[in-house]
Protein backbone atom coordinates (compact mmCIF):
# COMPACT_ATOMS: atom_id res chain seq x y z
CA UNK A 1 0.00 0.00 0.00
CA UNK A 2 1.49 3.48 -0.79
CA UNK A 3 1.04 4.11 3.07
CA UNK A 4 3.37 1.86 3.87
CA UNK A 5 6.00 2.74 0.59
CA UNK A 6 6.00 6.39 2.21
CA UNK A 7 6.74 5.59 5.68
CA UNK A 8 9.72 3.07 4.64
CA UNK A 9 11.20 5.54 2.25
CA UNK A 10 11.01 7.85 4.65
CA UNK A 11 12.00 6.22 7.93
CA UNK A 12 14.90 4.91 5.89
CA UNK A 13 16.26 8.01 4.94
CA UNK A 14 19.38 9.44 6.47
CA UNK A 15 18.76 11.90 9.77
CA UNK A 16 15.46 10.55 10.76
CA UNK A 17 14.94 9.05 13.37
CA UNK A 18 11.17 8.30 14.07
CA UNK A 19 7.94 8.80 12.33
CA UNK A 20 5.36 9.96 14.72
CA UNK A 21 1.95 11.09 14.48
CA UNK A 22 2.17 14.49 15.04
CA UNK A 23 0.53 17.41 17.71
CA UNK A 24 -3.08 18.14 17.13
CA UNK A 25 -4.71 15.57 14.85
CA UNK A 26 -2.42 12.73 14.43
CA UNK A 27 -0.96 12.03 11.06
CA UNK A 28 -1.44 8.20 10.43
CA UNK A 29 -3.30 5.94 7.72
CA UNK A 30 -5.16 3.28 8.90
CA UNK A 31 -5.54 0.47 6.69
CA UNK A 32 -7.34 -3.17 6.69
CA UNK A 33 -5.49 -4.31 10.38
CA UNK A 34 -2.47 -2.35 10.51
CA UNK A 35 -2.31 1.94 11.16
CA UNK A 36 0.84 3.33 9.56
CA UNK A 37 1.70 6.23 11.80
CA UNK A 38 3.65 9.55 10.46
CA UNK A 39 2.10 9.28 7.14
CA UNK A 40 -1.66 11.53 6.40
CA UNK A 41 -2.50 10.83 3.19
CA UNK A 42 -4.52 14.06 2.22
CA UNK A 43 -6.44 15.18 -1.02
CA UNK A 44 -3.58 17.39 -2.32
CA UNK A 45 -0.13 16.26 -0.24
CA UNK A 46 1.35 13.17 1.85
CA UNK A 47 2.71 14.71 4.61
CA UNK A 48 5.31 12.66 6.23
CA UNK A 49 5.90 13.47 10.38
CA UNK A 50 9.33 12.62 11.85
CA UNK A 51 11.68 13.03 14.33
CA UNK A 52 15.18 14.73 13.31
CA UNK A 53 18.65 13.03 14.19
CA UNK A 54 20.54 15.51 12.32
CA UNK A 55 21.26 18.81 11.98
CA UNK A 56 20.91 21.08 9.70
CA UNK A 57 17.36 20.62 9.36
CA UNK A 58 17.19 21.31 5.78
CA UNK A 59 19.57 18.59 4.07
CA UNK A 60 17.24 15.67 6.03
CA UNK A 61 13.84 17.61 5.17
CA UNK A 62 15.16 18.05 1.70
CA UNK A 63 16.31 14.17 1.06
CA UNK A 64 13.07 12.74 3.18
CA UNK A 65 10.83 14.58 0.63
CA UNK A 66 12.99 13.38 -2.57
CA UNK A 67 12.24 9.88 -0.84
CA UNK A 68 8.33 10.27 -0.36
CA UNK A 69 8.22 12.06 -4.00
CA UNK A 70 9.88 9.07 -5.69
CA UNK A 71 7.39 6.73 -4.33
CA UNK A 72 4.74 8.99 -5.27
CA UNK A 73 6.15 9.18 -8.64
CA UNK A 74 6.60 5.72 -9.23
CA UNK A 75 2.66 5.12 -8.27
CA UNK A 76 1.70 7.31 -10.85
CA UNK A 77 0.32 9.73 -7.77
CA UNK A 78 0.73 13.93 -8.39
CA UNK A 79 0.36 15.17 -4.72
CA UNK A 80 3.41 16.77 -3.22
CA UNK A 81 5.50 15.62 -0.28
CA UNK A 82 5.30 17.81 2.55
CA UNK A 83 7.81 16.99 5.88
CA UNK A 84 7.04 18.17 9.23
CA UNK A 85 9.65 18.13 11.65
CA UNK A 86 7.83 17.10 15.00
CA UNK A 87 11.27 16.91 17.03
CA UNK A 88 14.97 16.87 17.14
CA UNK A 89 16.65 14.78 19.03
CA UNK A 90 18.81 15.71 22.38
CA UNK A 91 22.03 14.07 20.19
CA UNK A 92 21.59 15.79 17.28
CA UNK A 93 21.35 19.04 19.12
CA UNK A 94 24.27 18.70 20.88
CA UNK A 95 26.38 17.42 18.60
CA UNK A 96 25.37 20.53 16.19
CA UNK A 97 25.88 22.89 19.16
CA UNK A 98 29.94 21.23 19.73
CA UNK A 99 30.33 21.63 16.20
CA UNK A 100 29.01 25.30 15.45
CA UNK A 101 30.22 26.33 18.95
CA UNK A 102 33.42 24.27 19.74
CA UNK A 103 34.68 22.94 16.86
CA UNK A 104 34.30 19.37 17.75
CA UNK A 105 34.02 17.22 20.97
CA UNK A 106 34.31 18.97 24.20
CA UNK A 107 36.56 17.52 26.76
């Protein structure tokens, strides 16, 4: 099901580290005995909800919605891929911060 094609493309991709279902209504498809969560299939877009690994933001945002557009593509389906970032990790944060900040590790 193209439900389930998004969220493995996605969750697969480099820098993410979850797929979640969101604040406010949750973003998951439910299908015959299984709900795929992080994935709203909507009349226009698939939006695609994950947590962040990573930093920058935009390099994973960018490759996650080359992912979900591929699979789109290749199902013959026009809507657009739109990635919200729910979350970053505590990792990725820090690591970015030692990086920007410190150059590296901290002792």
């Amino acid at each position: 099901m193209l439900a389930r094609a998004v969220a493995a493309a996605a969750g697969s991709t480099a820098g993410v580290a979850a797929l979640v279902p969101g604040t406010g209504t949750p973003a998951v498809t439910h299908l015959p005995g299984d709900t795929v969560v992080g994935v709203g299939l909507g009349a226009s877009a698939v939006s695609v909800h994950v947590v962040i690994d990573q930093l920058p933001l935009e390099p994973v945002t960018v490759r996650v919605a080359e992912a979900v557009a591929a699979v789109l593509s290749g199902a013959g389906d026009s809507r657009r891929a739109d990635v919200v970032v729910e979350d970053v990790t505590d990792e990725a944060v820090t690591a970015f911060v030692r990086r920007r900040v410190y150059g590296g590790e901290v002792q």
